[in-house]
Protein backbone atom coordinates (compact mmCIF):
# COMPACT_ATOMS: atom_id res chain seq x y z
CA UNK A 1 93.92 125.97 50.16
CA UNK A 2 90.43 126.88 50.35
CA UNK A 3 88.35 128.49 47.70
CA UNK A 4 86.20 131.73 48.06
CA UNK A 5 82.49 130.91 48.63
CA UNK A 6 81.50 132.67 44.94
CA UNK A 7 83.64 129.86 42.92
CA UNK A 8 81.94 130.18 39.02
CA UNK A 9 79.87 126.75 38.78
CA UNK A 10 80.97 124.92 35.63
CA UNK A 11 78.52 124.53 32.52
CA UNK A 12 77.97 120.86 33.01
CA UNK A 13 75.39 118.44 33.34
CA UNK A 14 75.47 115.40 35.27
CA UNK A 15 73.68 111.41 34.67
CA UNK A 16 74.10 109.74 38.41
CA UNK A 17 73.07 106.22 39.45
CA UNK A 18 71.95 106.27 43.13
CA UNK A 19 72.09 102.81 44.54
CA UNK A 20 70.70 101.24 47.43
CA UNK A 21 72.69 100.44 50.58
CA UNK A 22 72.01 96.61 49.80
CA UNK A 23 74.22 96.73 46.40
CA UNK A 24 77.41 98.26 48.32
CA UNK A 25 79.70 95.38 50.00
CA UNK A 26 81.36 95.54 53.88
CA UNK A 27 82.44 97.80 55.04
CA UNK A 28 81.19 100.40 52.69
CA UNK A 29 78.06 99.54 53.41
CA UNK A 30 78.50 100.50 57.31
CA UNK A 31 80.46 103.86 56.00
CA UNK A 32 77.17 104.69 54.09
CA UNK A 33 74.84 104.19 56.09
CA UNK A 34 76.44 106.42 59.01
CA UNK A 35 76.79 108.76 56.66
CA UNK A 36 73.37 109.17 54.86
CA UNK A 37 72.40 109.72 58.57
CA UNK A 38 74.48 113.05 58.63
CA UNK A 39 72.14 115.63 59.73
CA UNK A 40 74.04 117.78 56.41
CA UNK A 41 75.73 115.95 53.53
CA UNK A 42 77.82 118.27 51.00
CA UNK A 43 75.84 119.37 47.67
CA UNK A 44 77.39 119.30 44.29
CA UNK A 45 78.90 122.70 44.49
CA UNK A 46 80.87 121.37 47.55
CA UNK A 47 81.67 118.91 45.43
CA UNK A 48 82.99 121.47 42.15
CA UNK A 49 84.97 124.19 44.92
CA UNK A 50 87.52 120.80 46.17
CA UNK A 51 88.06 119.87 42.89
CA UNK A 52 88.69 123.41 42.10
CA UNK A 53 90.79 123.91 44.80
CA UNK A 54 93.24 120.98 43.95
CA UNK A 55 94.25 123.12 40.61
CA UNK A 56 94.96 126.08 42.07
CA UNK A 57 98.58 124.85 43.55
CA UNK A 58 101.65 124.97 41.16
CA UNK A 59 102.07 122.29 39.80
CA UNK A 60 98.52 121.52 40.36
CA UNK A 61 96.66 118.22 41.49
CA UNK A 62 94.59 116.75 38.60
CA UNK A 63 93.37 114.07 40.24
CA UNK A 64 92.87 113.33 44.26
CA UNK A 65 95.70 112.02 45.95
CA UNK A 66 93.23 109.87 47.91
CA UNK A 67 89.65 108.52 47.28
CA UNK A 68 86.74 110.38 48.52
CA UNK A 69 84.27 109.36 51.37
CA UNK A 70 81.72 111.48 50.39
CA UNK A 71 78.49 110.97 48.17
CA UNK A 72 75.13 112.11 47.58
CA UNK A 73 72.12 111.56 49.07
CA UNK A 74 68.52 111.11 47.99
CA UNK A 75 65.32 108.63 48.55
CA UNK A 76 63.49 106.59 46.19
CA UNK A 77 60.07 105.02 47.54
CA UNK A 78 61.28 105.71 50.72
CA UNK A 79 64.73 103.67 50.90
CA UNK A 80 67.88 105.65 50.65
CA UNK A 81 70.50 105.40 47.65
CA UNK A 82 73.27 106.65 47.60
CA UNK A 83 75.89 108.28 44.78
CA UNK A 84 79.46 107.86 45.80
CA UNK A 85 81.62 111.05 44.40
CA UNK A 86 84.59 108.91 43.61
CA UNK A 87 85.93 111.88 42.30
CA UNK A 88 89.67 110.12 41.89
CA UNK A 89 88.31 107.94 39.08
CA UNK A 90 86.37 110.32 37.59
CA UNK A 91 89.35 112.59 37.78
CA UNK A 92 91.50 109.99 35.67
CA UNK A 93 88.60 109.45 33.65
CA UNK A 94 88.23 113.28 32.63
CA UNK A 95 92.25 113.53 31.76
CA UNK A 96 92.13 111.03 29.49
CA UNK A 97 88.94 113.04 27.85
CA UNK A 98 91.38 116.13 27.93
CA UNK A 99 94.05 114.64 26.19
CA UNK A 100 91.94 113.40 23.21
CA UNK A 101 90.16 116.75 22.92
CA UNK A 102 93.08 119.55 22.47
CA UNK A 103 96.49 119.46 21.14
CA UNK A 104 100.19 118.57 23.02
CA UNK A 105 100.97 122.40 23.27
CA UNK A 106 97.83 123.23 25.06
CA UNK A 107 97.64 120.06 27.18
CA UNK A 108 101.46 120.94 28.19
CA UNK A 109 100.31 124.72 29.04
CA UNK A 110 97.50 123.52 31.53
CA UNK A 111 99.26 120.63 33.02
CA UNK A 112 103.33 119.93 32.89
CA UNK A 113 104.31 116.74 30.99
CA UNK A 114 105.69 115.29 34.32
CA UNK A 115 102.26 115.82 35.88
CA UNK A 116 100.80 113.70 33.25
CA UNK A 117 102.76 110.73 33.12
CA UNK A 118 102.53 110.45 37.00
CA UNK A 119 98.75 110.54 37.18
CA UNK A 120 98.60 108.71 33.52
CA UNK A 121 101.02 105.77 35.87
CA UNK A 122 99.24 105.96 39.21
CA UNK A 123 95.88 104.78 37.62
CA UNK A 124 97.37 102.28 35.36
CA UNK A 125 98.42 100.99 39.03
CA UNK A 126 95.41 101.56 40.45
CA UNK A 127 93.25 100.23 37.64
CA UNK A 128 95.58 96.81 37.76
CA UNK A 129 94.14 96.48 41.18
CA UNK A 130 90.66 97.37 40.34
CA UNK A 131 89.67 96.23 36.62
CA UNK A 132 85.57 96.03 37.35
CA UNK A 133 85.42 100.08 38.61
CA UNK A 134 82.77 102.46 37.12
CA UNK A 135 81.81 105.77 38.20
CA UNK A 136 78.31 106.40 39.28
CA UNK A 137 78.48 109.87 37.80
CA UNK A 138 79.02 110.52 34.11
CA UNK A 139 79.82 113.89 33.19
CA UNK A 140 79.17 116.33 30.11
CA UNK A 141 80.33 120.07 29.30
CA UNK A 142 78.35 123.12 27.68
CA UNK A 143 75.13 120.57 26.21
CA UNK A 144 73.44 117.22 27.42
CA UNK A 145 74.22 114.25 25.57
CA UNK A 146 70.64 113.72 23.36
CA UNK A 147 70.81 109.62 24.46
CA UNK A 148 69.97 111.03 27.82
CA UNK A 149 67.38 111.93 27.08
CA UNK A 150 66.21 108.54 26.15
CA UNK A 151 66.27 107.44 29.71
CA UNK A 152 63.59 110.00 31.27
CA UNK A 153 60.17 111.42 30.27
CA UNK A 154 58.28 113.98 30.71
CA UNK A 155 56.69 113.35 33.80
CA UNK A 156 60.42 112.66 35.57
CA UNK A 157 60.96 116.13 34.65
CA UNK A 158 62.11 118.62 38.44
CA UNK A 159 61.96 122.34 37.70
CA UNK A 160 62.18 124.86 40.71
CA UNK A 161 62.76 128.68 39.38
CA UNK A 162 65.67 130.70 40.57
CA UNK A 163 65.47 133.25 42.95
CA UNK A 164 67.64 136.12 42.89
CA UNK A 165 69.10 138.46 46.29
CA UNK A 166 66.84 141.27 46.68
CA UNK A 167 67.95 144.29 44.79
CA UNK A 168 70.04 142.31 42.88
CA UNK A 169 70.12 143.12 38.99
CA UNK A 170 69.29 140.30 36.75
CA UNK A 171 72.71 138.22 36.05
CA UNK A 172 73.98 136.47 32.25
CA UNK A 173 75.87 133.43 31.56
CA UNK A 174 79.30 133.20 33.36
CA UNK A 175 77.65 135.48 36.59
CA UNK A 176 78.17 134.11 40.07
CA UNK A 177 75.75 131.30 40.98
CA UNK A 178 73.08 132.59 42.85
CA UNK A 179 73.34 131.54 46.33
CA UNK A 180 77.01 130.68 46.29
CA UNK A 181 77.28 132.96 49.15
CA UNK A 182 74.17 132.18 51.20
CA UNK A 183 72.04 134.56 49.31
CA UNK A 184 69.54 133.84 46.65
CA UNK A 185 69.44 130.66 44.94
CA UNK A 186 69.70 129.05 41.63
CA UNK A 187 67.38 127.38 39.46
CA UNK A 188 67.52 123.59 39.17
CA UNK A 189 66.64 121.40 36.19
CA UNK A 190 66.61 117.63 36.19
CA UNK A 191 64.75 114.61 35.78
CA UNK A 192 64.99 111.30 38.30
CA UNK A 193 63.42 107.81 37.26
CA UNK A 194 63.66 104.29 38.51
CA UNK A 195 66.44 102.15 37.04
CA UNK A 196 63.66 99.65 35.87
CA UNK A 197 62.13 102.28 33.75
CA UNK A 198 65.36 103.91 32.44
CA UNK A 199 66.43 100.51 31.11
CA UNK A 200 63.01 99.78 29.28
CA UNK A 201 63.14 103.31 28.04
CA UNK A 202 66.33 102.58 26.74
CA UNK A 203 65.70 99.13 25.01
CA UNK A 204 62.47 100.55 23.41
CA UNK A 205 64.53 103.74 21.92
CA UNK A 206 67.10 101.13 20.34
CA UNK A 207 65.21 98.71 19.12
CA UNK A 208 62.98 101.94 17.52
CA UNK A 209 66.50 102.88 15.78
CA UNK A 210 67.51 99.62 14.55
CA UNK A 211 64.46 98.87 12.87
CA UNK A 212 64.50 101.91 11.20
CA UNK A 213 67.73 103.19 10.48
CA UNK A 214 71.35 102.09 10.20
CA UNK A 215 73.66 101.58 13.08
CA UNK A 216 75.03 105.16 14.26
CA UNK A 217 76.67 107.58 16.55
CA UNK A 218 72.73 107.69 18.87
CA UNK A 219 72.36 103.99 18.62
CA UNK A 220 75.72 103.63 19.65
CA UNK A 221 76.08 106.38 22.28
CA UNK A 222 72.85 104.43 23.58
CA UNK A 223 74.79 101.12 23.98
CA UNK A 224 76.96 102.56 25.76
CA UNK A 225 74.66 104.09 28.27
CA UNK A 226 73.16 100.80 28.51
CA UNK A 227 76.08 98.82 29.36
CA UNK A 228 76.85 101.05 32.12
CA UNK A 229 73.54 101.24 33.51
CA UNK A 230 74.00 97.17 33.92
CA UNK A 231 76.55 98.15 36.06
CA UNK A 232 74.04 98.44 38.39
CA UNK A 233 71.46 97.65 41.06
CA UNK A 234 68.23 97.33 39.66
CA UNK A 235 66.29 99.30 42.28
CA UNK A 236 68.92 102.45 41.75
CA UNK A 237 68.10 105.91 40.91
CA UNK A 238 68.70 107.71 37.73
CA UNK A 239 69.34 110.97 37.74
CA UNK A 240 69.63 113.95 34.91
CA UNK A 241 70.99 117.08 36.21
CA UNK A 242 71.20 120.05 34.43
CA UNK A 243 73.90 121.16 36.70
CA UNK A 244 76.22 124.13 35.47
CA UNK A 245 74.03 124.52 32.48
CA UNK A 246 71.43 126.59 34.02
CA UNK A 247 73.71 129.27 34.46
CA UNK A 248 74.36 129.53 30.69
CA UNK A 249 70.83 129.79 29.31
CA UNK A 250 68.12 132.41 30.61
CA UNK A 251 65.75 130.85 33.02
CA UNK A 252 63.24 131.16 30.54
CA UNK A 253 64.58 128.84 28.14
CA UNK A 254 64.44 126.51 31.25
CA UNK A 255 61.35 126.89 32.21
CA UNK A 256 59.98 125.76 28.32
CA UNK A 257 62.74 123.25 27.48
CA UNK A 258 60.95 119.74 26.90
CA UNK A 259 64.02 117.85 25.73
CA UNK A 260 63.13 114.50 27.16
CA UNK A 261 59.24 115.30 26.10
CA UNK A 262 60.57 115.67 22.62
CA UNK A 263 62.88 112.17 22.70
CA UNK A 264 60.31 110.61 23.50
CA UNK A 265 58.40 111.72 20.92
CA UNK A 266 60.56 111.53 18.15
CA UNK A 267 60.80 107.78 19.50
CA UNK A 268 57.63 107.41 18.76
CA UNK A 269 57.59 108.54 16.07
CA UNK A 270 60.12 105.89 14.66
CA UNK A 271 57.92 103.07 16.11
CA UNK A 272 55.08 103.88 13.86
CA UNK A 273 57.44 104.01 10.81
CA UNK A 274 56.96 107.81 10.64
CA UNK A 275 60.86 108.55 9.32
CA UNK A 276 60.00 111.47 8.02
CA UNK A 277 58.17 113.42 11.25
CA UNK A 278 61.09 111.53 13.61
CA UNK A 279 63.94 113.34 11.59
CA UNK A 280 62.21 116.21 12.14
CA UNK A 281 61.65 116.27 16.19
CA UNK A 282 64.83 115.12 16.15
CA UNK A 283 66.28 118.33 13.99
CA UNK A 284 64.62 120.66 16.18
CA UNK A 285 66.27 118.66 19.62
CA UNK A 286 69.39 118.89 18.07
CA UNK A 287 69.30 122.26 17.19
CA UNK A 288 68.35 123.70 20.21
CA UNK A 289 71.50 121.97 22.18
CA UNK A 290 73.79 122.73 19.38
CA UNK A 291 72.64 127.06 20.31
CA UNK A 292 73.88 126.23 23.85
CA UNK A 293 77.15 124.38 22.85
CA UNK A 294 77.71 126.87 20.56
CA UNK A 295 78.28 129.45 23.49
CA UNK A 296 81.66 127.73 24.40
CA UNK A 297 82.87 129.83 21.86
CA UNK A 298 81.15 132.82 22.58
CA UNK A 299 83.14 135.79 24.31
């Protein structure tokens, strides 16, 4: 079943590792590397219409009955890395998320009991099989996680305006993405940094916390985010992409957001035993993500 060209991009933002084709074994290497030298490789709305697709049947498919082959492509210094999809794992990965976040009724209303336990048994299988799997693509809904942030600055920071079909009235939150149908095109957000840099980033931002302040849910979410990023090549790609998101907040508010600017300073701020001015960068971050979660709820 195929999906009509228009399909509503989700408000989510994305954190993908691209590695090089060095850190993939045979025969995935070989797979890669013929495919990076596609003339076109699918782009992450591709990616969002499939998965949509496989929910529209009754009862509908959760999670991939196969694996994907398909990944995305960029260059860093020259070399190309790659981002496999894996959108199988990611869809287990998500359903478990779903199940902590709304109650039995609901869960049963958007996906039968019996549709559950299978998928909840195939990747018990499947994980058996394959205990050391990680997805290079970590996923978030309606905000970006503020530990992020912690991996980029300011100068990783990609901002290209929108541009809208000619004629074509100015459109809100929840409007058709511009240039889902060929015409126009939406703005993109996101910042990209070398693995080497994200990881120093990182270390520097937790050992700023721990000096200063008890253990909690940022030093935390950042150990997290570190363990993953172990995961690993070192000469990968990391990625921050705004995604969805830039559909739910006017361009403007784009254009002037400075998130990972601010991290950094707030950072900072901490490292020269400045509590007070760190609590308050950190305040107005947090603020101005908890406005845009806050239209989840808005009608």
């Amino acid at each position: 079943m195929s999906v009509a060209p228009s399909v509503l991009i989700p408000y989510a933002s994305y954190l993908r590792v691209y590695e090089p084709l060095a850190a993939f074994p045979e025969p995935e290497r070989t797979h890669w590397t013929r495919y990076a030298g596609r003339e076109r490789t699918p782009g992450a709305q591709e990616e969002l219409r499939r998965s949509l697709a496989d929910l529209l049947p009754t009862p509908p498919v959760p999670v991939p009955v196969h694996e994907s082959g398909e990944a995305f492509v960029a260059r860093l210094d020259g070399v190309v890395v790659i981002c496999p999809w894996r959108t199988r794992l990611r869809g287990w990965l998500a359903l478990q998320e779903l199940v902590a976040q709304f109650p039995e009724p609901v869960l049963d209303a958007m996906l039968p009991p019996v549709v559950r336990l299978q998928v909840e048994s195939d990747y018990e299988r499947w994980l058996s099989r394959n205990p050391d799997a990680r997805p290079w693509i970590r996923t978030a809904v309606w905000h970006v996680p503020l530990r992020w942030f912690a991996l980029f600055g300011d100068e990783d920071r990609e901002y290209e305006p929108g541009e809208r079909p000619s004629g074509e009235r100015p459109s809100g939150a929840g409007a058709d993405q511009a240039g889902g149908d060929g015409v126009g095109r939406a703005p993109v957000l996101r910042y990209r940094t070398t693995m080497a840099q994200a990881r120093r980033r990182l270390a520097r931002a937790l050992r700023a916390l721990r000096e200063s302040i008890d253990e909690g849910p940022m030093t935390e979410g950042l150990v997290e985010v570190g363990r993953w990023l172990e995961e690993f090549h070192p000469r990968s790609l990391v990625e921050l992409d705004f995604g969805g998101l830039v559909h739910a907040v006017p361009e403007e508010w784009l254009a002037a957001d400075r998130s990972a600017e601010q991290m950094a300073e707030g950072i900072a701020a901490l490292r020269a035993g400045d509590g007070e001015r760190a609590s308050a960068v950190y305040g107005r971050l947090a603020e101005r993500w908890r406005a845009v979660r806050d239209l989840r709820f808005a009608n």
